[in-house]
C-alpha atoms as a PDB file:
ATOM      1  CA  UNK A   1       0.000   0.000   0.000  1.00  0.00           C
ATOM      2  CA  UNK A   2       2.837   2.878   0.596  1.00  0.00           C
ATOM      3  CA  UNK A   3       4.141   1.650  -2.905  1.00  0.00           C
ATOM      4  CA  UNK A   4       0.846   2.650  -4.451  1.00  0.00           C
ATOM      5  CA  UNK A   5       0.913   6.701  -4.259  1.00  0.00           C
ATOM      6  CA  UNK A   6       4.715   6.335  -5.148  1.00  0.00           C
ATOM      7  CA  UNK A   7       3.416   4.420  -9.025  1.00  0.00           C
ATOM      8  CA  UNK A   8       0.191   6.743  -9.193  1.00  0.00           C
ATOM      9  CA  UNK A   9       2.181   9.480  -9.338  1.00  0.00           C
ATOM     10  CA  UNK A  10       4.296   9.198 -12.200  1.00  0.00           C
ATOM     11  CA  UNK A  11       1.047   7.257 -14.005  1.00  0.00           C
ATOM     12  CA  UNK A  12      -0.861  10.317 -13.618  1.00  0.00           C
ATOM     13  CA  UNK A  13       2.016  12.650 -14.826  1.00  0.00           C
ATOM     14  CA  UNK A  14       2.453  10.327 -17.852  1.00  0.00           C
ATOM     15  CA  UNK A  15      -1.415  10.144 -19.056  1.00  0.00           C
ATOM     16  CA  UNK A  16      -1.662  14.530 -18.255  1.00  0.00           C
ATOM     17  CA  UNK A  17       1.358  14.083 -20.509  1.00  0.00           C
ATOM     18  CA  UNK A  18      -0.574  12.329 -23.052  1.00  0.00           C
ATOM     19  CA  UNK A  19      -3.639  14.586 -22.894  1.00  0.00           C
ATOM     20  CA  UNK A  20      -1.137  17.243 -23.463  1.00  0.00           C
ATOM     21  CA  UNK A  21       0.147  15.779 -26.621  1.00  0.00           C
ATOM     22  CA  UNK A  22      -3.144  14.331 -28.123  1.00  0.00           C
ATOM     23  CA  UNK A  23      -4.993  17.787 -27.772  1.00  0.00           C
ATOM     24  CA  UNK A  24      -2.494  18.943 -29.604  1.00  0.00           C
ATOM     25  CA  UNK A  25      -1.928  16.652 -31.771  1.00  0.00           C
ATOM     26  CA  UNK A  26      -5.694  16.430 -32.905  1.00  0.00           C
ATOM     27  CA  UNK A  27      -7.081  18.915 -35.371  1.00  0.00           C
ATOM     28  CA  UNK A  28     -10.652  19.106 -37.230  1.00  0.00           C
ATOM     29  CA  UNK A  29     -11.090  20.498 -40.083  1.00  0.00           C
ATOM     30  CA  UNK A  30     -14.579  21.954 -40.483  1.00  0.00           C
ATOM     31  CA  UNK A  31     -16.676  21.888 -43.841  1.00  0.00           C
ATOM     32  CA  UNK A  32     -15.634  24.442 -46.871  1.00  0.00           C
ATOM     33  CA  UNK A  33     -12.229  24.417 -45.403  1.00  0.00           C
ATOM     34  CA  UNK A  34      -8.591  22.811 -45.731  1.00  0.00           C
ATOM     35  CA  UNK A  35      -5.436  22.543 -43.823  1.00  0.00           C
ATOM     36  CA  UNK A  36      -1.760  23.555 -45.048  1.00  0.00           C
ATOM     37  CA  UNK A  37       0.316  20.941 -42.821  1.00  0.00           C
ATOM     38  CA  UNK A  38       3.647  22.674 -41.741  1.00  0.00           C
ATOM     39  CA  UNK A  39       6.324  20.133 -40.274  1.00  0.00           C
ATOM     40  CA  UNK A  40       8.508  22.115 -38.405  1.00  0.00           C
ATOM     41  CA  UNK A  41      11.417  19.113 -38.889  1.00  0.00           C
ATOM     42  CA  UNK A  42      10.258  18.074 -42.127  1.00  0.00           C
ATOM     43  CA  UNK A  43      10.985  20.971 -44.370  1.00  0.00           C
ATOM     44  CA  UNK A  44       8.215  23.127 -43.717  1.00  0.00           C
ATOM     45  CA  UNK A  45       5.084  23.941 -45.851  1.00  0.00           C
ATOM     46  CA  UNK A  46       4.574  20.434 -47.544  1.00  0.00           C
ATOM     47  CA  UNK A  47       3.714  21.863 -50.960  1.00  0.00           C
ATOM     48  CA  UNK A  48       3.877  19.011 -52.850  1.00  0.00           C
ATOM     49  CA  UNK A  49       0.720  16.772 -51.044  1.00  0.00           C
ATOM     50  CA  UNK A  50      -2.898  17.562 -51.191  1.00  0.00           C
ATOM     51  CA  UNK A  51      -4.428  19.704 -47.793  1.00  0.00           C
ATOM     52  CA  UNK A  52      -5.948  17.872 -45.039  1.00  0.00           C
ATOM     53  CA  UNK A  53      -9.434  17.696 -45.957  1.00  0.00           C
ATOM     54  CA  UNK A  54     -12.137  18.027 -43.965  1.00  0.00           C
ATOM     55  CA  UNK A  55     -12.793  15.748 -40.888  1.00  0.00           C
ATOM     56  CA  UNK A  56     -10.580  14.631 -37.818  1.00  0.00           C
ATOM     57  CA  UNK A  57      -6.895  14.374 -38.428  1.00  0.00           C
ATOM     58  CA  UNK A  58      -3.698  13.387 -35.621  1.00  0.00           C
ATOM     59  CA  UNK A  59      -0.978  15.223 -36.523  1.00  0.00           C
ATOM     60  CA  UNK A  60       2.809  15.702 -34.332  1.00  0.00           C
ATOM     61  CA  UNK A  61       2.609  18.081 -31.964  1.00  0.00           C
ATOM     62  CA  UNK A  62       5.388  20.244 -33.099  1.00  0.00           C
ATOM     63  CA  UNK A  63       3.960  20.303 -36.495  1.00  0.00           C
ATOM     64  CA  UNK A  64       0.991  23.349 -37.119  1.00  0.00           C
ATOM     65  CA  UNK A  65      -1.850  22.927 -39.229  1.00  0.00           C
ATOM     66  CA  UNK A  66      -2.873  26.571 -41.087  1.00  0.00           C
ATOM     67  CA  UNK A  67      -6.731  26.104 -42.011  1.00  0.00           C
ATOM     68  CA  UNK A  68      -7.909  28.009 -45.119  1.00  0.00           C
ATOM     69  CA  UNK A  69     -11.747  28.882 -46.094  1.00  0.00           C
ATOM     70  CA  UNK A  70     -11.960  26.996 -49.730  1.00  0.00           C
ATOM     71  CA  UNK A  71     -15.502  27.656 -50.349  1.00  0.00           C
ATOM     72  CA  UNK A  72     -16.498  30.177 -52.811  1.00  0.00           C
ATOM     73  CA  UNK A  73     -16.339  33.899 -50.732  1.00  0.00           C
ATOM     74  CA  UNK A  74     -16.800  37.344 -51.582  1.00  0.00           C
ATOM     75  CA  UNK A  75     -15.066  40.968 -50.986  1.00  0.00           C
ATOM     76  CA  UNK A  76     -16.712  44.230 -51.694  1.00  0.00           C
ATOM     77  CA  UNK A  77     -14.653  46.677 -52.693  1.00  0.00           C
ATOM     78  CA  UNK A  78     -15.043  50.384 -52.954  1.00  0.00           C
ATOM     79  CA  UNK A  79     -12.879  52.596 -55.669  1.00  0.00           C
ATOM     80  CA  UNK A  80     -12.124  56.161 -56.712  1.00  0.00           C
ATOM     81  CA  UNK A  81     -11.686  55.820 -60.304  1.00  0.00           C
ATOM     82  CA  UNK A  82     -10.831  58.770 -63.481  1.00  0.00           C
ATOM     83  CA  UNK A  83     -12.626  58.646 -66.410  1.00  0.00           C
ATOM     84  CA  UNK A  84     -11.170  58.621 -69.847  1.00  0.00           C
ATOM     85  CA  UNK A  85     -11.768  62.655 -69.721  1.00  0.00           C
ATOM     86  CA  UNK A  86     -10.330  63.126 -65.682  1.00  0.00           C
ATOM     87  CA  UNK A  87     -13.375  62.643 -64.124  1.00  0.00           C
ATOM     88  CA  UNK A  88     -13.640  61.096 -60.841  1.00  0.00           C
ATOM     89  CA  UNK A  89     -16.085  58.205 -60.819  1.00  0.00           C
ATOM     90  CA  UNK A  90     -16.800  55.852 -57.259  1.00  0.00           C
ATOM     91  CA  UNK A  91     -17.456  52.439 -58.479  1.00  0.00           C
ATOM     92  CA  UNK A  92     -18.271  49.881 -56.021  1.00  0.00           C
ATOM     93  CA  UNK A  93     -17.984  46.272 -57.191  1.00  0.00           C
ATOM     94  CA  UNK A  94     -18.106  42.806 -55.766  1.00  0.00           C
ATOM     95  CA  UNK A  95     -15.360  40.249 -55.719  1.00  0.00           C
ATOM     96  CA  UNK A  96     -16.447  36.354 -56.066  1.00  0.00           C
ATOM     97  CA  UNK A  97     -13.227  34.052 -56.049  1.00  0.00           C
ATOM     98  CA  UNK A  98     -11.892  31.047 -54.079  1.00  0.00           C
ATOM     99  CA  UNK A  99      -8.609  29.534 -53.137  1.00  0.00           C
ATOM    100  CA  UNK A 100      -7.039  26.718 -55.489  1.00  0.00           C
ATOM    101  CA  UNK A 101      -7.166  23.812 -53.205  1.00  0.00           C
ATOM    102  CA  UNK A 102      -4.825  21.936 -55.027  1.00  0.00           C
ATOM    103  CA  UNK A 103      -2.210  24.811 -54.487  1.00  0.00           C
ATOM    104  CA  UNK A 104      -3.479  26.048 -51.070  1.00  0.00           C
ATOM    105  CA  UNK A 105       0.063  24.722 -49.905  1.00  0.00           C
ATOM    106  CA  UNK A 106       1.502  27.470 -52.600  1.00  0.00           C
ATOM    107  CA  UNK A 107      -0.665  29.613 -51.367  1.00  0.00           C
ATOM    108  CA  UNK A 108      -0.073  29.887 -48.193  1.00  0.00           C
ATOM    109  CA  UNK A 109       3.676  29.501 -48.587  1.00  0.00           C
ATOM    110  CA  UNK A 110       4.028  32.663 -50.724  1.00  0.00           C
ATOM    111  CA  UNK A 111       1.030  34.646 -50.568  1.00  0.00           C
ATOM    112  CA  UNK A 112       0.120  33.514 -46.724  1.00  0.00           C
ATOM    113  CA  UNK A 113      -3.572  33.902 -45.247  1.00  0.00           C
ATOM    114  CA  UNK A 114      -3.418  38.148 -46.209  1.00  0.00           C
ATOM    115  CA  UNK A 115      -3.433  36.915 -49.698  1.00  0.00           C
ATOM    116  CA  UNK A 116      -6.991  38.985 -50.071  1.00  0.00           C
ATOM    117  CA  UNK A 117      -5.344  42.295 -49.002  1.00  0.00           C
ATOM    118  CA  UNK A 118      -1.784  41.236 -50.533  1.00  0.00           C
ATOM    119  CA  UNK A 119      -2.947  40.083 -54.140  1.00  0.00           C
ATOM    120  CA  UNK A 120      -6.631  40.057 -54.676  1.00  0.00           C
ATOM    121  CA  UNK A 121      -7.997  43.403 -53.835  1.00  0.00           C
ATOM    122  CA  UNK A 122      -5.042  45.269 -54.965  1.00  0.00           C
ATOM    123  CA  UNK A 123      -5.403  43.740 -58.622  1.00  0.00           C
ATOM    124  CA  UNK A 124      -8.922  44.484 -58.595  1.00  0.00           C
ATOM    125  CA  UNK A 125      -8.473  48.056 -57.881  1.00  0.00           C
ATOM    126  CA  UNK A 126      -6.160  48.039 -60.651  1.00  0.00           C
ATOM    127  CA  UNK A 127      -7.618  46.532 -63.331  1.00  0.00           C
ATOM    128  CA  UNK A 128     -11.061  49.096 -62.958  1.00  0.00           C
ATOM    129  CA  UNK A 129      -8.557  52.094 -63.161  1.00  0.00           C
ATOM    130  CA  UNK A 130      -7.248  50.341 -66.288  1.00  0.00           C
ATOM    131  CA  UNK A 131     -10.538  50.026 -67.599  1.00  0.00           C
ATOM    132  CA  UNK A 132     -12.680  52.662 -66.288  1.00  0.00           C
ATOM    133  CA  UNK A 133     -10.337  55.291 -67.793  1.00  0.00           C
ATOM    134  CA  UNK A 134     -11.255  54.129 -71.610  1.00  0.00           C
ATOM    135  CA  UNK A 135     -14.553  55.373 -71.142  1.00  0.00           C
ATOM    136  CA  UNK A 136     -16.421  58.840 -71.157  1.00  0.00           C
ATOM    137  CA  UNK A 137     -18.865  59.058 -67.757  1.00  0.00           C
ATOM    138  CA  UNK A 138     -21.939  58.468 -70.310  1.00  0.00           C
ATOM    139  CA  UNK A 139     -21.139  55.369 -71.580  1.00  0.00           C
ATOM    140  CA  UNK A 140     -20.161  54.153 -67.359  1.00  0.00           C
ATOM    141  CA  UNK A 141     -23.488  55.805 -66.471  1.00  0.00           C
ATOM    142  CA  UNK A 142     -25.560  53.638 -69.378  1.00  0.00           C
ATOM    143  CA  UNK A 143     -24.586  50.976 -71.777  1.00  0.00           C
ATOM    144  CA  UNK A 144     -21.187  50.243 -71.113  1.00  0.00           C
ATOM    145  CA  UNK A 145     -21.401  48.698 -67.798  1.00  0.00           C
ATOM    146  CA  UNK A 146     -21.930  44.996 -68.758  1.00  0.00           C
ATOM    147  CA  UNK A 147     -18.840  45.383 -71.231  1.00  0.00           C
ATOM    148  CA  UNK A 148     -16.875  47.088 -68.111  1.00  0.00           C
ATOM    149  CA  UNK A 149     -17.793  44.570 -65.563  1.00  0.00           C
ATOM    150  CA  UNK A 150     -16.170  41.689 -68.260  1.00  0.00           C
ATOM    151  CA  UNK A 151     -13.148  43.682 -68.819  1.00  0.00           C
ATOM    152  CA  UNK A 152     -11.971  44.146 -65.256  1.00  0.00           C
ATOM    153  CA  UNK A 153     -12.864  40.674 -64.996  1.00  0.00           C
ATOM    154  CA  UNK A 154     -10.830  39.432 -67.574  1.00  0.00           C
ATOM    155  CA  UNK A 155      -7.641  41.497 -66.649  1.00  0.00           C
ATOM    156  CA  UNK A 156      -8.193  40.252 -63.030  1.00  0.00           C
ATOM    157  CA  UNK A 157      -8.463  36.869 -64.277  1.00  0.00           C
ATOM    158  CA  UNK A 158      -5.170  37.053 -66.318  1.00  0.00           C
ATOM    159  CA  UNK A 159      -3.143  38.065 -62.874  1.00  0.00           C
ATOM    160  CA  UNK A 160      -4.603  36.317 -59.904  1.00  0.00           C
ATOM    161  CA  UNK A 161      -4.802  33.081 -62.181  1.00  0.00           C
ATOM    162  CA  UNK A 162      -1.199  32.551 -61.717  1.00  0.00           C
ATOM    163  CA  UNK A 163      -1.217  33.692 -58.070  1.00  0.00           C
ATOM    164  CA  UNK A 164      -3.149  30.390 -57.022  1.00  0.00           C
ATOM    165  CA  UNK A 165      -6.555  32.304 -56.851  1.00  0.00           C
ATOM    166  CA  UNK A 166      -9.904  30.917 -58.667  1.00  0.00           C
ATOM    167  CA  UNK A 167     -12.006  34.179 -59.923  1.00  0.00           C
ATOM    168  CA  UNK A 168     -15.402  33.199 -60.589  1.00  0.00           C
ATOM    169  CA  UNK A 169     -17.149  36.694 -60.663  1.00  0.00           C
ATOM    170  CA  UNK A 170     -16.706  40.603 -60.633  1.00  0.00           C
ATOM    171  CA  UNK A 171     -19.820  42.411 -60.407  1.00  0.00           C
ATOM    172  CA  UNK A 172     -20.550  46.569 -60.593  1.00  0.00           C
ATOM    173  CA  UNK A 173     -22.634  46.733 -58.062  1.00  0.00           C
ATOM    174  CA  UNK A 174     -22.740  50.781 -58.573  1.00  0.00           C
ATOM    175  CA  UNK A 175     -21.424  53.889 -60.603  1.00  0.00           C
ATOM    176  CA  UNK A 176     -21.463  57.219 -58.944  1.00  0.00           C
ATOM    177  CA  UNK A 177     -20.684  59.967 -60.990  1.00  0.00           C
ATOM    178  CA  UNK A 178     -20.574  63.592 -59.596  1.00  0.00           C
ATOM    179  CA  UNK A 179     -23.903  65.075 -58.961  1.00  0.00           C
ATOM    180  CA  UNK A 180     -23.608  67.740 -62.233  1.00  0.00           C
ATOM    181  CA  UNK A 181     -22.061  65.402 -64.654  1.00  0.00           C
ATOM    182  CA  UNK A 182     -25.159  62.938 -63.730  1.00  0.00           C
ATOM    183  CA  UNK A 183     -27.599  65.350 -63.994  1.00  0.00           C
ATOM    184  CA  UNK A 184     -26.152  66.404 -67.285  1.00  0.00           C
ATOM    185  CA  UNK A 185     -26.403  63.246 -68.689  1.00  0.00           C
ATOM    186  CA  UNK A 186     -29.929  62.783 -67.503  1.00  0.00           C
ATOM    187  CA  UNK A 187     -31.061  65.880 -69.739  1.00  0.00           C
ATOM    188  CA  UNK A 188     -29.300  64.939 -72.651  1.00  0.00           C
ATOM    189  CA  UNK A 189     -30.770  61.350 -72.268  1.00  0.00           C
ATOM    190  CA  UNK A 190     -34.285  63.175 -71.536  1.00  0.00           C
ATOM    191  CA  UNK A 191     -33.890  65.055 -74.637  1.00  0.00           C
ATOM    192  CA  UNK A 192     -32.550  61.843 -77.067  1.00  0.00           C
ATOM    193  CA  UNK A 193     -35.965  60.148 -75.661  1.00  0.00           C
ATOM    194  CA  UNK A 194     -38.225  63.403 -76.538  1.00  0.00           C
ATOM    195  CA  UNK A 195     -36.339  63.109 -79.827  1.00  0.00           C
ATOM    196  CA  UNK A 196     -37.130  59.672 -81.008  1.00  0.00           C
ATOM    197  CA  UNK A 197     -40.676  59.650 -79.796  1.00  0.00           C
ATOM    198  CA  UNK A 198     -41.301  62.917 -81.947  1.00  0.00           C
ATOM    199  CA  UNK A 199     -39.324  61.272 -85.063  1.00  0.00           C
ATOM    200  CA  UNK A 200     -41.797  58.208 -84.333  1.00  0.00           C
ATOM    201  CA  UNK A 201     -44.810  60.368 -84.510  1.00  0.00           C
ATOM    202  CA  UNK A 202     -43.120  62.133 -87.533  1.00  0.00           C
ATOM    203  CA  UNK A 203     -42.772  58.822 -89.303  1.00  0.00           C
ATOM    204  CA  UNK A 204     -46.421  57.383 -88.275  1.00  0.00           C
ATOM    205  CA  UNK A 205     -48.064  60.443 -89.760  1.00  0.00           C
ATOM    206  CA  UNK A 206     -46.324  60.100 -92.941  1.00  0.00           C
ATOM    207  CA  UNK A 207     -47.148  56.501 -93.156  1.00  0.00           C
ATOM    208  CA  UNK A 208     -50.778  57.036 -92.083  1.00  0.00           C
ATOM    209  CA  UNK A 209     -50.786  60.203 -94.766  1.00  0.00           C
ATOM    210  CA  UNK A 210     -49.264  57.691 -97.146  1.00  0.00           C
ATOM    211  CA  UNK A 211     -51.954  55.004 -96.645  1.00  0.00           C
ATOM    212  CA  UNK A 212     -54.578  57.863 -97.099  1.00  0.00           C
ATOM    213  CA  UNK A 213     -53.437  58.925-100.465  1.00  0.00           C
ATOM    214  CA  UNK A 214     -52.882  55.241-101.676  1.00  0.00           C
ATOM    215  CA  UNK A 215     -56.170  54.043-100.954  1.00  0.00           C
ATOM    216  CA  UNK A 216     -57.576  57.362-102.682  1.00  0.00           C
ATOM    217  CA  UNK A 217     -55.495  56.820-105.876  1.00  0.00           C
ATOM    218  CA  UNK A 218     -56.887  53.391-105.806  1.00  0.00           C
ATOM    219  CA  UNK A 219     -60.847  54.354-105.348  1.00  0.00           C
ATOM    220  CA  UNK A 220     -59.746  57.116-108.404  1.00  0.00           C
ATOM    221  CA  UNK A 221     -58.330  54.571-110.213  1.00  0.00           C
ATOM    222  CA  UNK A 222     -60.897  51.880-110.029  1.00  0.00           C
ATOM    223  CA  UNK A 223     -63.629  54.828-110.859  1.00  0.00           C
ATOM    224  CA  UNK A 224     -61.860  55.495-113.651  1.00  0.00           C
ATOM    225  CA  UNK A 225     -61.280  51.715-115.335  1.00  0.00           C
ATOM    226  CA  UNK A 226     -65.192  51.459-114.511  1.00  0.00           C
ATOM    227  CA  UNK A 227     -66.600  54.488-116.680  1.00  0.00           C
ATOM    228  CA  UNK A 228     -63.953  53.795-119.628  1.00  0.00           C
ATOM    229  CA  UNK A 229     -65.249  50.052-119.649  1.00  0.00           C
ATOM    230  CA  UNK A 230     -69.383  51.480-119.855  1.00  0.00           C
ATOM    231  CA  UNK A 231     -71.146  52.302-123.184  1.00  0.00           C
ATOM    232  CA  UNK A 232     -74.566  53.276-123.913  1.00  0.00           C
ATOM    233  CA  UNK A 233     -75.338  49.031-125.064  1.00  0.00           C
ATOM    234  CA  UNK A 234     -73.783  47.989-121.451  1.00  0.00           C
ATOM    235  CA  UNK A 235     -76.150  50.007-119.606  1.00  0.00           C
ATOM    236  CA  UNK A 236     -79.219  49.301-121.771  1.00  0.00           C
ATOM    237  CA  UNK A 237     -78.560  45.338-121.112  1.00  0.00           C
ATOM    238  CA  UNK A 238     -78.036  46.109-117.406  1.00  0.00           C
ATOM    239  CA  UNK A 239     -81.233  48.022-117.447  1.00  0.00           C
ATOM    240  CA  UNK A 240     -83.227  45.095-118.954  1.00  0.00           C
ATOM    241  CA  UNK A 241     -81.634  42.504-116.987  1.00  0.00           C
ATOM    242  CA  UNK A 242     -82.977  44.571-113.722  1.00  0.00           C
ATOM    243  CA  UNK A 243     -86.379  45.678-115.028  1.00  0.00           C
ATOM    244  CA  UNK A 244     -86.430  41.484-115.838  1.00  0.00           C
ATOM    245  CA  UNK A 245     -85.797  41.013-111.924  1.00  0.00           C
ATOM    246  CA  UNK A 246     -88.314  43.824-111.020  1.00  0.00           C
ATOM    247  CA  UNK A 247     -91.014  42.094-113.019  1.00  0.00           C
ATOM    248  CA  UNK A 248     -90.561  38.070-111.022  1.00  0.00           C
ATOM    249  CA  UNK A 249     -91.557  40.880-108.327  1.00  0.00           C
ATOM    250  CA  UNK A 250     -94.973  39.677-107.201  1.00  0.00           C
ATOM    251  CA  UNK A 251     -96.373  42.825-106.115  1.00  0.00           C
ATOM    252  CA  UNK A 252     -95.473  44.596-110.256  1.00  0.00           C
ATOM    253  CA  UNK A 253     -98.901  45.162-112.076  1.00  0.00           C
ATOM    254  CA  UNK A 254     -98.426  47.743-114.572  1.00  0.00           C
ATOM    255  CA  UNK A 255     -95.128  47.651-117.002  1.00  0.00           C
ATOM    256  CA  UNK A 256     -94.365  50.990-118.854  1.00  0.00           C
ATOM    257  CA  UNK A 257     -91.958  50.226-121.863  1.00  0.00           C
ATOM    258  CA  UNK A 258     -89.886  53.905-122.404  1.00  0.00           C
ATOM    259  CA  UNK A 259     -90.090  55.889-125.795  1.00  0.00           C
ATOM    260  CA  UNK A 260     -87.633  56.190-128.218  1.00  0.00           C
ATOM    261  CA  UNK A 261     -84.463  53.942-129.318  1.00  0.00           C
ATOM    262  CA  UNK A 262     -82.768  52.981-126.020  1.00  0.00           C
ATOM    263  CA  UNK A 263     -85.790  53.277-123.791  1.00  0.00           C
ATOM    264  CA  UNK A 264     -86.387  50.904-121.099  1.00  0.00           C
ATOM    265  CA  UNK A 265     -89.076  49.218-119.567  1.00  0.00           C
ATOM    266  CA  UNK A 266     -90.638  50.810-116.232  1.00  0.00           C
ATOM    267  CA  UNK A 267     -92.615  49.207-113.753  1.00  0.00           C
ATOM    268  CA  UNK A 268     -95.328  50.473-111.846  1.00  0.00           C
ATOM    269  CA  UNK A 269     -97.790  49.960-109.365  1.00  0.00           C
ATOM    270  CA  UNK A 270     -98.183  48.103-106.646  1.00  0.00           C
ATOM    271  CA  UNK A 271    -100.243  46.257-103.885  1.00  0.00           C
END
């Protein structure tokens, strides 16, 4: 019995030990994330295996474990931008990328877990000056903005593609010009719209004015063709054939045949 405390002891020192080492040894990985192993005897950032996935891992205790987010995220960014005439223009867009898994090792070796601040954002902001400043504030303010939002996109794309970075989207979320350039544009945009709705009436009327006169040259026309094709023998056989009608008529009594060559029959009466 006086052995006992004297092998407790250094049992309970060794398993504390053990708790020690296994707590820090143990490492979960949580979902839409990876780990960079770093062996601190082994050469450093292992670069050359794929991350620890997600899930429960044991790793030495004098190794670390740097978890990165590898799920699709997203920066806002907001820029002061010139113009292609000097203008200032605030142009607030929105950044959707993700980290290259199978170079997160790469990554965090020589960008490290700043790579937002160090490579993403500062390309970004670079690429819109690039691009913003080959266009006049009209075109930012109205048709141009799908084209801009795929230029600074691509030009993104070309640099952070090689810096172990996945870009998936860049939207322009907004384009803020200053309050009298905007409101400039809005009356010359006011006044193109007041334009083409009066050169639309213009061109209705003529068309309606055009219809008009067509329809009147026709009626003319077909007046015209009709009195050139009657005679004097056309209208006497028309004359007959309806006074022939008028006679089946069962309430004709009296038929009065007209004088002279070309006179036609006349009915009269009637019950």
């Amino acid at each position: 019995m006086d052995k006992l405390p004297k092998i407790a002891l250094p049992a309970v020192f060794v398993l504390i030990v053990l708790v020690i080492l296994i707590s820090k040894s143990a490492i979960t990985i949580d979902s839409g994330e990876a780990g960079v192993l770093y062996k601190t005897f082994g050469g450093g950032v292992v670069t050359d295996e794929p991350p620890l996935g997600e899930g429960f891992h044991i790793v030495a205790p004098w190794n670390k474990v740097f978890v990165y987010e590898v799920r699709q995220q997203e920066v806002l960014e907001k820029m002061q931008v010139l113009s292609s005439n000097g203008l200032e223009i605030k142009l607030e867009s929105s950044i959707w990328f993700q980290p290259k898994i199978e170079f997160l090792g790469k990554l965090h070796q020589e960008k490290g877990s700043e790579y937002i601040q160090r490579v993403l954002l500062p390309t970004i902001r670079s690429a819109a000056r690039s691009v913003v400043g080959r266009y006049t504030p009209e075109q930012l303010y109205s048709s141009k903005r799908d084209a801009i939002q795929q230029e600074i996109f691509e030009e993104t794309q070309k640099i952070v593609d090689g810096q172990y970075i996945q870009l998936n989207e860049v939207l322009v979320r907004d384009v803020t010009l200053p309050p009298t350039i905007k409101e400039a544009i809005e009356r010359k945009l006011k006044q193109e719209q007041e334009s083409l709705e009066y050169e639309f009436r213009l061109v209705t009327a003529q068309k309606e004015a055009q219809k008009v006169t067509i329809e009147a040259q026709g009626k003319a026309d077909a007046n015209r063709i009709l009195s050139a094709s009657l005679n004097d023998q056309i209208l006497k056989d028309k004359g007959i054939d309806a006074t022939l009608e008028l006679s089946k008529s069962p309430n004709t009594k009296i038929i009065v045949v007209g004088g002279g060559e070309s006179g036609l029959p006349l009915i009269l009466g009637n019950n």
